[in-house]
C-alpha atoms as a PDB file:
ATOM      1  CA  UNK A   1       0.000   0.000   0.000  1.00  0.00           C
ATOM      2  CA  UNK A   2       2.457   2.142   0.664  1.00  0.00           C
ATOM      3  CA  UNK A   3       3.914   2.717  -2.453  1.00  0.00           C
ATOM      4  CA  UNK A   4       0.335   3.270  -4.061  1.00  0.00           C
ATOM      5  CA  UNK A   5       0.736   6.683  -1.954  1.00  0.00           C
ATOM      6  CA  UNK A   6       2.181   9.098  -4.184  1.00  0.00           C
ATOM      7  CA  UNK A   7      -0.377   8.301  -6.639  1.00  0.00           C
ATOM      8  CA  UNK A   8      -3.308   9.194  -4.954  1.00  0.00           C
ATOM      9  CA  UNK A   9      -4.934  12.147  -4.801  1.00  0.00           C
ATOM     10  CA  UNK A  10      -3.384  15.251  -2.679  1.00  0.00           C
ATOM     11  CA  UNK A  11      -6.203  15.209  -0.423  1.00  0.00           C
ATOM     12  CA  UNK A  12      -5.639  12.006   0.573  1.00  0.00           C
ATOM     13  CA  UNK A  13      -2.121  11.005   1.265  1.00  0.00           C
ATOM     14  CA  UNK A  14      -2.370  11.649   4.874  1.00  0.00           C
ATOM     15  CA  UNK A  15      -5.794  10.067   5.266  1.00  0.00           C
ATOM     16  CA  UNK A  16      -5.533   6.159   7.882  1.00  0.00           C
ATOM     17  CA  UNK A  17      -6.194   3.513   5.790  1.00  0.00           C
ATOM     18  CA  UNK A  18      -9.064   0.420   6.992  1.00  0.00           C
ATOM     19  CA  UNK A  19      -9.520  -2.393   6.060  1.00  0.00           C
ATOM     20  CA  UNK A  20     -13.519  -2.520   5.249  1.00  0.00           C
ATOM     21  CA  UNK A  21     -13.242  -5.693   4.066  1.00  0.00           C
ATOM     22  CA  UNK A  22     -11.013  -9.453   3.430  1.00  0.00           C
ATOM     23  CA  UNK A  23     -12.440 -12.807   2.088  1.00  0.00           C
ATOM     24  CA  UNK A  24     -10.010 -14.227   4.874  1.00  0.00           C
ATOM     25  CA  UNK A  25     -12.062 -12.511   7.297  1.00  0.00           C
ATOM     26  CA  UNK A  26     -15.374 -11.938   5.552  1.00  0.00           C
ATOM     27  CA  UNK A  27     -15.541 -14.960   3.160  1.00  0.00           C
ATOM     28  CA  UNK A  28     -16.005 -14.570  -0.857  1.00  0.00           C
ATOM     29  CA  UNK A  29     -19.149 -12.426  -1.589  1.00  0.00           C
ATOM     30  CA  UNK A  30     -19.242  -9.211  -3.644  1.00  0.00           C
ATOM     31  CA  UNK A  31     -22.704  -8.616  -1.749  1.00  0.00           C
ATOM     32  CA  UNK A  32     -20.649  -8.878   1.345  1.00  0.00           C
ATOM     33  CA  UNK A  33     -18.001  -6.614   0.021  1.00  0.00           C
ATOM     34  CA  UNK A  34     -20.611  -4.364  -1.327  1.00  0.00           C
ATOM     35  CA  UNK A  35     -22.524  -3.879   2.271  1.00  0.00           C
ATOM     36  CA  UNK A  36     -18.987  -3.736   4.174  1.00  0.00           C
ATOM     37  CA  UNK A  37     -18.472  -0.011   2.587  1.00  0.00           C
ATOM     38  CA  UNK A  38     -21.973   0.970   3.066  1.00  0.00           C
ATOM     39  CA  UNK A  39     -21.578   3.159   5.657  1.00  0.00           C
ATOM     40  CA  UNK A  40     -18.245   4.622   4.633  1.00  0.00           C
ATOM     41  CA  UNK A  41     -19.045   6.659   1.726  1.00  0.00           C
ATOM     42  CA  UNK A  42     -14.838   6.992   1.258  1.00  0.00           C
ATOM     43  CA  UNK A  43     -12.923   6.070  -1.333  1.00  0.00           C
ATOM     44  CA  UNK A  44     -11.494   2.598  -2.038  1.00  0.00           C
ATOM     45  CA  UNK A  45      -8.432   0.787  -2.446  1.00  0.00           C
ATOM     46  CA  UNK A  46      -9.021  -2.982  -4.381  1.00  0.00           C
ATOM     47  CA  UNK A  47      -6.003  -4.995  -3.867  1.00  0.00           C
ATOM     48  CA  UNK A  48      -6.414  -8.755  -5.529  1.00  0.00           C
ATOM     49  CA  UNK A  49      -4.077 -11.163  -5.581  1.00  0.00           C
ATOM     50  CA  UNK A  50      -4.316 -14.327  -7.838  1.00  0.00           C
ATOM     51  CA  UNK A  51      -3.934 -17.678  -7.559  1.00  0.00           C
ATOM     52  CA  UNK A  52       0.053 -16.911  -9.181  1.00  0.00           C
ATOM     53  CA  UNK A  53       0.312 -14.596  -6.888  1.00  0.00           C
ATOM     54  CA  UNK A  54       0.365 -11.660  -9.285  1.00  0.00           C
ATOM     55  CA  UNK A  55      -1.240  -8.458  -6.741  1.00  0.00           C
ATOM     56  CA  UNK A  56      -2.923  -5.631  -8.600  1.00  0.00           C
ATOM     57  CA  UNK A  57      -6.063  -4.115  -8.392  1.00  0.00           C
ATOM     58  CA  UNK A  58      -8.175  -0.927  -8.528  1.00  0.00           C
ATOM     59  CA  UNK A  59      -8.385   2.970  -6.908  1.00  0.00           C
ATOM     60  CA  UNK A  60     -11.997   3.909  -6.541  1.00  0.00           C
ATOM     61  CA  UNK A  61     -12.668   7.931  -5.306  1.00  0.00           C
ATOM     62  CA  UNK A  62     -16.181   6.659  -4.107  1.00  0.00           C
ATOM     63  CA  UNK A  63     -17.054   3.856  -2.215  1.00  0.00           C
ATOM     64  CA  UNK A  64     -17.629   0.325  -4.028  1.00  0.00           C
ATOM     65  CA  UNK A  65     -21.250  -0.365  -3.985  1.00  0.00           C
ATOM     66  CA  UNK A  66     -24.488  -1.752  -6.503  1.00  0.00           C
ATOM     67  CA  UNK A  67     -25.032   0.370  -8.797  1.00  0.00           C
ATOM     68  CA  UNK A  68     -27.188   0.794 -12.318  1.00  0.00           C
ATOM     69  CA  UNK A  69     -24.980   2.539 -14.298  1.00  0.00           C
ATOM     70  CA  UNK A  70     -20.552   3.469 -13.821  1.00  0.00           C
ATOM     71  CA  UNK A  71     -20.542   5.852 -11.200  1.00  0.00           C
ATOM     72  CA  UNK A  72     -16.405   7.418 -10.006  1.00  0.00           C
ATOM     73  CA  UNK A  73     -14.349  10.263 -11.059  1.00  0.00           C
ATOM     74  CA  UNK A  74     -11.304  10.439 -12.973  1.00  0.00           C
ATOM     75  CA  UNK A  75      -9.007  10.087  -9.676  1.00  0.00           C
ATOM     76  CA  UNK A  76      -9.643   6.214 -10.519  1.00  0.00           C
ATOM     77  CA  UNK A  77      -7.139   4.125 -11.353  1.00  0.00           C
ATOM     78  CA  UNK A  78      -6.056   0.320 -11.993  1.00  0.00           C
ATOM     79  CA  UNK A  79      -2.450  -0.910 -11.106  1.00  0.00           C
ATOM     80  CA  UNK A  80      -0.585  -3.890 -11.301  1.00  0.00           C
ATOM     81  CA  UNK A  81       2.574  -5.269  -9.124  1.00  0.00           C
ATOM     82  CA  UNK A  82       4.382  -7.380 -12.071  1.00  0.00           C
ATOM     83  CA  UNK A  83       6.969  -7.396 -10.364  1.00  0.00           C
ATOM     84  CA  UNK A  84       7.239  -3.243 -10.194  1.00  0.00           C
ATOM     85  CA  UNK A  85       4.342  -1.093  -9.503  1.00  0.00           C
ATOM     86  CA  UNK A  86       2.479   0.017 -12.841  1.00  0.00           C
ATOM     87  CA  UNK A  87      -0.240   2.372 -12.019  1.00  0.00           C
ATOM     88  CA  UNK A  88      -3.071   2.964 -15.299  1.00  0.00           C
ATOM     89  CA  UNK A  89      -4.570   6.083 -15.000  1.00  0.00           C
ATOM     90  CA  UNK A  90      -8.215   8.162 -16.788  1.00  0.00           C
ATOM     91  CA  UNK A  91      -7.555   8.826 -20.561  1.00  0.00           C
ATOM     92  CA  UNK A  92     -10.716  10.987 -20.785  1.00  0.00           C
ATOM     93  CA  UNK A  93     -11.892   8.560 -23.597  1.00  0.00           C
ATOM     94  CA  UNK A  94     -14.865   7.631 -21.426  1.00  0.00           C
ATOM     95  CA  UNK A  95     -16.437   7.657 -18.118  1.00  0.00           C
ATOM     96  CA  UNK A  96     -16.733   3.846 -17.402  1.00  0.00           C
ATOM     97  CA  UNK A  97     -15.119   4.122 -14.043  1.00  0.00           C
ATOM     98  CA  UNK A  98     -16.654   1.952 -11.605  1.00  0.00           C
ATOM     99  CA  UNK A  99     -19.985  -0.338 -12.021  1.00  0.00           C
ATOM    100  CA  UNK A 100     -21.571  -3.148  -9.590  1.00  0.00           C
ATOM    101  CA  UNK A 101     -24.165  -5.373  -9.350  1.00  0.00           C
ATOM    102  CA  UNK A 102     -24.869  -8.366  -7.612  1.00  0.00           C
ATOM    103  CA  UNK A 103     -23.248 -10.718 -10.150  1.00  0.00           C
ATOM    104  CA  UNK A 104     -20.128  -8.558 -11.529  1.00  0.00           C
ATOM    105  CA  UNK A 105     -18.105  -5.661 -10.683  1.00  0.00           C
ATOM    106  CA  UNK A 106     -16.323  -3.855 -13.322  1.00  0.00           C
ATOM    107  CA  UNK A 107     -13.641  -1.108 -13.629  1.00  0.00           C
ATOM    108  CA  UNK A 108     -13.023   0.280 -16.766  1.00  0.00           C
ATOM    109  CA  UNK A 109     -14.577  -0.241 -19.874  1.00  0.00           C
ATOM    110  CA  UNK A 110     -14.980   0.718 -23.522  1.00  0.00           C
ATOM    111  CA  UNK A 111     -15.858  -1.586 -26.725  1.00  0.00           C
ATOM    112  CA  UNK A 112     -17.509  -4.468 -24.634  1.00  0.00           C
ATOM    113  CA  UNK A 113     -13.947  -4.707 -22.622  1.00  0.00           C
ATOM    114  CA  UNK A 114     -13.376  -4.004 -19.180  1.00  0.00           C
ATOM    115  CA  UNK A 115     -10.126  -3.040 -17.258  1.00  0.00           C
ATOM    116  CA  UNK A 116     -10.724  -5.074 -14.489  1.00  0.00           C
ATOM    117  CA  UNK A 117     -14.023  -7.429 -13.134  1.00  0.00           C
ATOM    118  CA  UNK A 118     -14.665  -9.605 -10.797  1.00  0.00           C
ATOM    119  CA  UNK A 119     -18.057 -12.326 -10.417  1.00  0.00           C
ATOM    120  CA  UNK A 120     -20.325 -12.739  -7.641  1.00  0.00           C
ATOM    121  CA  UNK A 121     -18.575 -15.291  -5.732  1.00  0.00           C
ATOM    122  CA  UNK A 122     -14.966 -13.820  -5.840  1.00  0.00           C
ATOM    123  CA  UNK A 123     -13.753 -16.626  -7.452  1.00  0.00           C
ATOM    124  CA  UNK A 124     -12.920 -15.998 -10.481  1.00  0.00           C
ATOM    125  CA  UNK A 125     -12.086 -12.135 -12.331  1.00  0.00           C
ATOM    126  CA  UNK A 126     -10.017 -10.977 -15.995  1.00  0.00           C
ATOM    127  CA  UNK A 127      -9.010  -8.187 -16.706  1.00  0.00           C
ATOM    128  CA  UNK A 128      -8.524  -6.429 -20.485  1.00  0.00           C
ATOM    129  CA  UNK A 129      -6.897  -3.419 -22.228  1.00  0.00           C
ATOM    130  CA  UNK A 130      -9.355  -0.579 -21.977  1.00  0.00           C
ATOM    131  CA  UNK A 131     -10.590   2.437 -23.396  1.00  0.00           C
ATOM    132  CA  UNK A 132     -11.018   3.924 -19.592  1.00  0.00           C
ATOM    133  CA  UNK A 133      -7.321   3.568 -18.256  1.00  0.00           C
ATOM    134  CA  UNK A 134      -5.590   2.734 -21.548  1.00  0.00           C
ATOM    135  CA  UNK A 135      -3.866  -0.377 -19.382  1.00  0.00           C
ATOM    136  CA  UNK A 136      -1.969  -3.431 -20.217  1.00  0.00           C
ATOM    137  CA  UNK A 137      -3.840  -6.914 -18.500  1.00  0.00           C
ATOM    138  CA  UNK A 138      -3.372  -6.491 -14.752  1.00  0.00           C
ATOM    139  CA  UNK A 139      -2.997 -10.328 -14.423  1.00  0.00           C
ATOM    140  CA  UNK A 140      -0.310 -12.488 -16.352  1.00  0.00           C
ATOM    141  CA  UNK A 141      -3.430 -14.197 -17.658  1.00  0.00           C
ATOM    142  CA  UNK A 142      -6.755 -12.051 -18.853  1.00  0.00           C
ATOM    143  CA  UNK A 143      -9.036 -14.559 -16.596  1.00  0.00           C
ATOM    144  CA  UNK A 144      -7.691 -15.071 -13.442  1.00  0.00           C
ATOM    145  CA  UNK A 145      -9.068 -16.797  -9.956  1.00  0.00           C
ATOM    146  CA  UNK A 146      -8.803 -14.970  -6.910  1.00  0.00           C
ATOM    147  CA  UNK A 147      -6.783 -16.119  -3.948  1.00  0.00           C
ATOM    148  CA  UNK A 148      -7.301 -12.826  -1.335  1.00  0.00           C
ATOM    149  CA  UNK A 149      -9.246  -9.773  -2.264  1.00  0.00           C
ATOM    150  CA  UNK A 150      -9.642  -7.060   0.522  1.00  0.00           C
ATOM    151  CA  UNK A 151     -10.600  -3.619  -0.136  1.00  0.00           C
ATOM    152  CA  UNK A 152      -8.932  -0.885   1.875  1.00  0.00           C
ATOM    153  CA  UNK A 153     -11.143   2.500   2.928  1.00  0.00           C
ATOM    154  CA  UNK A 154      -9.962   5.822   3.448  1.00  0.00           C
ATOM    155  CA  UNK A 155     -11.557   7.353   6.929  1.00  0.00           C
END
């Protein structure tokens, strides 16, 4: 986490991080995930790591939650550990930051391809070039399966 720092936004570098939720913890459930920053309202740090234990994941300004259509500002980003941090940040192509419902969450989009998603159970995820971010895969594969997902809050 602590190299994801600089790349946040100003306002937030000093902010405490929490940890709103882990499928250690809180078992594999994006409805779960979804209630866990509920009351936050604060913005959201995804950090996956895969079953080759490639870590990357996603910066959300607003909190991760259901939603109709992509909700999020262009503060959003996707990153990738492989092995150095790579951090993907808003082209202004589009605004397809951040979208969630109970069966898929996605981050990033354009052309029927999305940045980063993730299923209902938490199993299983991909992630494609996009539009959005302008990124390279996140995982060394474009579907993955998830070994530890948390998602980190800013208070």
């Amino acid at each position: 986490l602590p190299q994801l720092g600089p790349h946040l936004p100003p306002r937030l570098t000093q902010q405490p991080w929490h940890l709103l939720y882990c499928t250690r913890r809180d078992g594999f459930s994006l409805q779960t995930l979804y209630r866990s920053g509920a009351q936050q309202d604060s913005p959201a740090l995804l950090l996956i790591r895969d079953m080759e234990a490639q870590a990357f994941g996603a910066f959300s300004a607003s909190t991760i939650h259901c939603s109709n259509g992509f909700y999020g500002t262009g503060e959003s980003f996707l990153f990738s550990f492989s092995p150095e941090l790579k951090v993907f940040r808003w082209t202004g192509k589009n605004n397809f930051f951040v979208k969630g419902d109970v069966d898929l969450l996605m981050v990033g989009g354009g052309s029927g391809r999305f940045g980063l998603w993730l299923d209902g159970d938490l199993h299983h995820g991909g992630s494609h070039p996009c539009e959005t971010f302008d990124n390279e895969t996140l995982s060394s594969r474009e579907e993955f399966c998830i070994q530890d997902l948390e998602v980190w809050g800013l208070a």
